[in-house]
C-alpha atoms as a PDB file:
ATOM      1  CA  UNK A   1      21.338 -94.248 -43.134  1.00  0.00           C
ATOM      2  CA  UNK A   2      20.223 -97.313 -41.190  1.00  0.00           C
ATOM      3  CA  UNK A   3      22.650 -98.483 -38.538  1.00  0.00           C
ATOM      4  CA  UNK A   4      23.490-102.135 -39.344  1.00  0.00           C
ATOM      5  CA  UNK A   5      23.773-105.126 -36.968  1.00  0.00           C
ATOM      6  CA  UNK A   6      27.396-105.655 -37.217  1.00  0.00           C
ATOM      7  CA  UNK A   7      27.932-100.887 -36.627  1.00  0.00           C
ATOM      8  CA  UNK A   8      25.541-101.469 -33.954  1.00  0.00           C
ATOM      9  CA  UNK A   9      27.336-104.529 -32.219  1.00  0.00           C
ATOM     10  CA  UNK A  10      30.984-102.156 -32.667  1.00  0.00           C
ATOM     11  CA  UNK A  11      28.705 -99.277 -31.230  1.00  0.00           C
ATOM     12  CA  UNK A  12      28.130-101.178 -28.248  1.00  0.00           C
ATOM     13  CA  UNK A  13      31.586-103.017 -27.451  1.00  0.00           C
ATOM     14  CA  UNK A  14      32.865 -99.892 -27.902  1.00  0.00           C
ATOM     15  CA  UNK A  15      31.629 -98.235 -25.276  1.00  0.00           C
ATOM     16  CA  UNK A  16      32.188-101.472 -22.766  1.00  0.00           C
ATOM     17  CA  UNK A  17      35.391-100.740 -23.928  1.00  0.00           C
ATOM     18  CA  UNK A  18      35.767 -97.682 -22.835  1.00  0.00           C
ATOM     19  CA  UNK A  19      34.180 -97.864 -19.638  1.00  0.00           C
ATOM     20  CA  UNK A  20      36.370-100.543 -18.697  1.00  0.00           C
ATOM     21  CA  UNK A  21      39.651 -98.811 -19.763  1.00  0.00           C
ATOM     22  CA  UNK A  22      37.694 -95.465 -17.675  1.00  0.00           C
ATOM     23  CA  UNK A  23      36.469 -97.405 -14.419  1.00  0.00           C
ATOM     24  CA  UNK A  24      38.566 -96.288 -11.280  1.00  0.00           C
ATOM     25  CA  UNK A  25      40.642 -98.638  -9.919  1.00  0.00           C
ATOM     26  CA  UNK A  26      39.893 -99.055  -5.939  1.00  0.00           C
ATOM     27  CA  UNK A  27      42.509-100.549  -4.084  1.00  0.00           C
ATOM     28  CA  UNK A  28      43.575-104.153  -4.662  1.00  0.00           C
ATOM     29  CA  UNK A  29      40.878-104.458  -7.531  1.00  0.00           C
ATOM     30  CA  UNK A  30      43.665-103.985 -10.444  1.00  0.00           C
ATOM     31  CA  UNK A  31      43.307-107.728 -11.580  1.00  0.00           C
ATOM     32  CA  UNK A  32      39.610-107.049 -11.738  1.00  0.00           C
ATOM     33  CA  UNK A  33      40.171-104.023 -13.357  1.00  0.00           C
ATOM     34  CA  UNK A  34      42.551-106.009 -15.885  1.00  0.00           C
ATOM     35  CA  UNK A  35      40.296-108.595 -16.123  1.00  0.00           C
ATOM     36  CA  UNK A  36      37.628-106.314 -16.861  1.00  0.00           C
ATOM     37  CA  UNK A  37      39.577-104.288 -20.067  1.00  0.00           C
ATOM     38  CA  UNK A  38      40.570-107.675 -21.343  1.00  0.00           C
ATOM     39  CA  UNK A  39      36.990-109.218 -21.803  1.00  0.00           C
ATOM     40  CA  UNK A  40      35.735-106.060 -23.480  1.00  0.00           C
ATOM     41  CA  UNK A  41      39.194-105.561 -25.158  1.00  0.00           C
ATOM     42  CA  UNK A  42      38.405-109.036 -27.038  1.00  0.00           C
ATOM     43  CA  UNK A  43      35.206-108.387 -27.785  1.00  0.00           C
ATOM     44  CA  UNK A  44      35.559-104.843 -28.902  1.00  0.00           C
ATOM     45  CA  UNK A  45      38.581-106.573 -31.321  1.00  0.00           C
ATOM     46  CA  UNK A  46      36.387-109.393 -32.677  1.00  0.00           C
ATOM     47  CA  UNK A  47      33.607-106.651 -34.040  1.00  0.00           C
ATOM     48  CA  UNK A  48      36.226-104.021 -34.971  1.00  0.00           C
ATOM     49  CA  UNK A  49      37.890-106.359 -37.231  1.00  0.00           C
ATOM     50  CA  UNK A  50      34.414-107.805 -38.371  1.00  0.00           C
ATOM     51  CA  UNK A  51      33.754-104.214 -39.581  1.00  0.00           C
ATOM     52  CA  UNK A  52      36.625-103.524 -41.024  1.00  0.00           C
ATOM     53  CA  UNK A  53      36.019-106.380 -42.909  1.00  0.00           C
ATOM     54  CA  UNK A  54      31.998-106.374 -43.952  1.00  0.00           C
ATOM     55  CA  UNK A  55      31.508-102.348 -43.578  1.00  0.00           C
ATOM     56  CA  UNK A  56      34.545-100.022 -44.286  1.00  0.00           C
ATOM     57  CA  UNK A  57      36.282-101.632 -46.667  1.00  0.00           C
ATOM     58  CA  UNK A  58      33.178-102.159 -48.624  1.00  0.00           C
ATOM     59  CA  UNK A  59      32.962 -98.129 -48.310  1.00  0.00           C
ATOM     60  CA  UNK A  60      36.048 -98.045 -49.739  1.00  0.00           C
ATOM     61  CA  UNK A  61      35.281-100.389 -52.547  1.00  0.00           C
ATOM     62  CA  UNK A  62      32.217 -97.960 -53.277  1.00  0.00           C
ATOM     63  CA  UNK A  63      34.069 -94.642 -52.984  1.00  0.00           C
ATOM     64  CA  UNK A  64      36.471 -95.257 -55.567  1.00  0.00           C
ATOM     65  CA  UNK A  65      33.743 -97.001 -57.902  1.00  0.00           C
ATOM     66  CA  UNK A  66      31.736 -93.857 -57.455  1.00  0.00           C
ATOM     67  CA  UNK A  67      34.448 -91.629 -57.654  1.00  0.00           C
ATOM     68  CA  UNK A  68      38.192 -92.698 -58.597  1.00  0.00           C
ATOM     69  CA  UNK A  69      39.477 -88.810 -57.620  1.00  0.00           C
ATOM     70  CA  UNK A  70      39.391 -90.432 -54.428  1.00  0.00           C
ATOM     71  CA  UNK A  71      41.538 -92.611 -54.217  1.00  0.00           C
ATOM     72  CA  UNK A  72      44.293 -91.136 -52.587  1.00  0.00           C
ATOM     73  CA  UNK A  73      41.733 -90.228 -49.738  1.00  0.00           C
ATOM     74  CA  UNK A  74      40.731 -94.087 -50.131  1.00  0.00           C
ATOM     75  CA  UNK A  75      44.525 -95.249 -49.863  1.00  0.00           C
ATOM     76  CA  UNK A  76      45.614 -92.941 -46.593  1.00  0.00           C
ATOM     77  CA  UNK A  77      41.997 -94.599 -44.452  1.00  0.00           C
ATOM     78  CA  UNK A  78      43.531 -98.192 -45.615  1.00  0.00           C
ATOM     79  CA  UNK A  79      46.703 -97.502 -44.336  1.00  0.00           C
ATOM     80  CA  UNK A  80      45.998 -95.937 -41.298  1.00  0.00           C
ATOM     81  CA  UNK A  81      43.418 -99.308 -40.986  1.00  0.00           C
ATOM     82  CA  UNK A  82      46.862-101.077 -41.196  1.00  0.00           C
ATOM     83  CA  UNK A  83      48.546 -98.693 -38.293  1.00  0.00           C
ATOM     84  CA  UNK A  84      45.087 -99.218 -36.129  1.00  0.00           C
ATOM     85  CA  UNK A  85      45.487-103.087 -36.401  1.00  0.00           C
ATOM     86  CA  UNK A  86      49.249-102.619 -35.039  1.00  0.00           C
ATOM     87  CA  UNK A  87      48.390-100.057 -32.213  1.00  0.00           C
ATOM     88  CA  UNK A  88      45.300-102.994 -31.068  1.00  0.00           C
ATOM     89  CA  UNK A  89      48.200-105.471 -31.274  1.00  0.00           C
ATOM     90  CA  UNK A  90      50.322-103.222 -29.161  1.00  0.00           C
ATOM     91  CA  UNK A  91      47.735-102.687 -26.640  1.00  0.00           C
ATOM     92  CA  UNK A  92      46.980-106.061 -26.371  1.00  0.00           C
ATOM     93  CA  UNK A  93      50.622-107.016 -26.013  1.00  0.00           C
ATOM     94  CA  UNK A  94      50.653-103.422 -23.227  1.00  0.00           C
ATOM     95  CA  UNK A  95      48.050-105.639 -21.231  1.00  0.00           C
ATOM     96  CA  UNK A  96      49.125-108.739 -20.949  1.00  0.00           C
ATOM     97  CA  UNK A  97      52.761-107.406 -19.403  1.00  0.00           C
ATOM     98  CA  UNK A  98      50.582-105.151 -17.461  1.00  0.00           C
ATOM     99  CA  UNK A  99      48.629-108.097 -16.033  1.00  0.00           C
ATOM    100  CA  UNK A 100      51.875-110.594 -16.020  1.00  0.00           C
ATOM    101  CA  UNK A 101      53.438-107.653 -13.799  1.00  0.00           C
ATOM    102  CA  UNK A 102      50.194-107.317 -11.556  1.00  0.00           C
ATOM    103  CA  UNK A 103      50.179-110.835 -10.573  1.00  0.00           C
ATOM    104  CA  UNK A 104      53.923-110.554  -9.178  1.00  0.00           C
ATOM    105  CA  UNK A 105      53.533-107.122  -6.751  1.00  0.00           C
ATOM    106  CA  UNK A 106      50.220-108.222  -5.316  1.00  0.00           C
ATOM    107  CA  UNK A 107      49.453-105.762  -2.333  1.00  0.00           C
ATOM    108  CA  UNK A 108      51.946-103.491  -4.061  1.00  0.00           C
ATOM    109  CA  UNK A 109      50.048-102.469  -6.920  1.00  0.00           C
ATOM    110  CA  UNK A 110      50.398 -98.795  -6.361  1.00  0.00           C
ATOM    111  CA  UNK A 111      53.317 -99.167  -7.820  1.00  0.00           C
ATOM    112  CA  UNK A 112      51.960 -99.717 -11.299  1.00  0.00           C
ATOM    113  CA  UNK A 113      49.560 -96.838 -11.437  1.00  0.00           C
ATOM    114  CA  UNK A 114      51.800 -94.876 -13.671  1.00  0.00           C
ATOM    115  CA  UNK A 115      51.516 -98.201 -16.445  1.00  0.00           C
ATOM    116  CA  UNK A 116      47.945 -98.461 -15.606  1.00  0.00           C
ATOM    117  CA  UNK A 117      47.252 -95.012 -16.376  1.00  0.00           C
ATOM    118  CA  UNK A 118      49.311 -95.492 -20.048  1.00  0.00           C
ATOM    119  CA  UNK A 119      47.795 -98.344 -20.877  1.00  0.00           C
ATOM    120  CA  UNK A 120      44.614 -96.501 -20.168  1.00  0.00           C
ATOM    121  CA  UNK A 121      45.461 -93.521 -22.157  1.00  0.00           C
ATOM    122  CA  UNK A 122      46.676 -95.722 -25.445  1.00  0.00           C
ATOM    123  CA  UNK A 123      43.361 -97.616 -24.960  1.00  0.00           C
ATOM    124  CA  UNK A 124      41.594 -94.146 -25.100  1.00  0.00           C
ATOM    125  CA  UNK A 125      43.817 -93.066 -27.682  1.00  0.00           C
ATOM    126  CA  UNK A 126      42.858 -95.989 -29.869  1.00  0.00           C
ATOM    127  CA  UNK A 127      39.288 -95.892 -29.538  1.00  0.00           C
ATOM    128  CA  UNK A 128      39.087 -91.883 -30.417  1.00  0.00           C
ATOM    129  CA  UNK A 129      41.955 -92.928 -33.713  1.00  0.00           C
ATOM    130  CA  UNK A 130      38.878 -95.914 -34.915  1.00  0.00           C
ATOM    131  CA  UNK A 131      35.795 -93.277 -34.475  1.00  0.00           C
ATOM    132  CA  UNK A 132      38.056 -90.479 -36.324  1.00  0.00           C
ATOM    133  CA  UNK A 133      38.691 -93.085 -38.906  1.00  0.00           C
ATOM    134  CA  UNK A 134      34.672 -94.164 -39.091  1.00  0.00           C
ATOM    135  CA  UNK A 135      33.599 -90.306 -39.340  1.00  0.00           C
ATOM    136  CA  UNK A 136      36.218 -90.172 -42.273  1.00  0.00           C
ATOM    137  CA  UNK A 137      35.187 -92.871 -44.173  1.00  0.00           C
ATOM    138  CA  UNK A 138      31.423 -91.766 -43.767  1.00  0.00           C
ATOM    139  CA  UNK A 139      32.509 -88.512 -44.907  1.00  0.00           C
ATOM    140  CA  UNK A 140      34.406 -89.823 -48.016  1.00  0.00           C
ATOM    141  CA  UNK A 141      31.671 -91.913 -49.004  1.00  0.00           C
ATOM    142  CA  UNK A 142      29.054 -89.186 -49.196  1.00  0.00           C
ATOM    143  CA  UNK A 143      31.289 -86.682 -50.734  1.00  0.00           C
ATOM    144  CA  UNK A 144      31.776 -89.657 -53.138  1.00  0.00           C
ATOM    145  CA  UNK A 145      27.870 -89.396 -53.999  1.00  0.00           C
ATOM    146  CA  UNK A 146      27.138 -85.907 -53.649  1.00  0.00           C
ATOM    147  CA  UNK A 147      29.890 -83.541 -54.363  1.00  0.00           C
ATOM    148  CA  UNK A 148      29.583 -80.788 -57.123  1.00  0.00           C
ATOM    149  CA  UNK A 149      31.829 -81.603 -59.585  1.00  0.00           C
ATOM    150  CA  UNK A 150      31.055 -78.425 -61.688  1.00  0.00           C
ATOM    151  CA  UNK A 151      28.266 -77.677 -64.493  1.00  0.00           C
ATOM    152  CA  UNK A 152      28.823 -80.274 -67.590  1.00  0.00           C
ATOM    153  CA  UNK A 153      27.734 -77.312 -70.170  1.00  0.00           C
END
């Protein structure tokens, strides 16, 4: 399969995103560091959404076209689509009180490692939930196509 522009542009704020959410913080950098995860944050949000939109749920279109036995697997990726949308959300909502609390302890920002290191780990979290949810739908889709569904005799 060829990798289209719109998988490739997710591909790629993807992994800004991660590296962001994975670069050490050295000391007195965390507004950088926030900074940083809230560019590729965006970013990373404006192409996951624009491949929900143009990519998987086209998939999903086609996998219960091709074969309506699916549909239950076809339901369960649409929902947890729905409970991805609200964890992003969440995050989002995680870094903002992260940054709002940043600006207020200044040299004191030790004291927020613990919430960094969450926020962090739900970023991480997130991005591992979207890639399990791309190898499913990828793995729907062909069994779609090309399962045996026994000898027609």
């Amino acid at each position: 399969m060829t990798v289209t522009p719109v998988e490739h542009a997710l591909q790629e704020t993807m992994h800004r995103f991660e590296s962001a959410l994975l670069t050490p913080v050295v000391g007195g950098e965390l507004q950088s560091w926030i900074t940083g995860v809230r560019e590729a944050a965006a970013t990373f949000g404006l192409d996951w959404t624009r491949y929900l939109r143009s990519i998987l749920h086209v998939q999903y279109d086609e996998i219960t076209k091709v074969d309506p036995e699916l549909l239950h697997q076809v339901d369960q990726m649409v929902e947890e689509d729905e409970l991805l949308l609200e964890a992003y959300a969440k995050f989002h909502e995680s870094l903002q009180e992260l940054a709002a609390r940043a600006s207020k302890v200044a040299s004191h920002e030790s004291r927020l490692e613990s919430t960094r290191e969450e926020l962090e780990k739900t970023g991480i979290d997130l991005v591992v939930r979207i890639k399990k949810q791309q190898a499913a739908a990828a793995t729907w889709l062909c069994e779609a196509h090309y399962r045996d569904r026994g000898v027609a005799d």
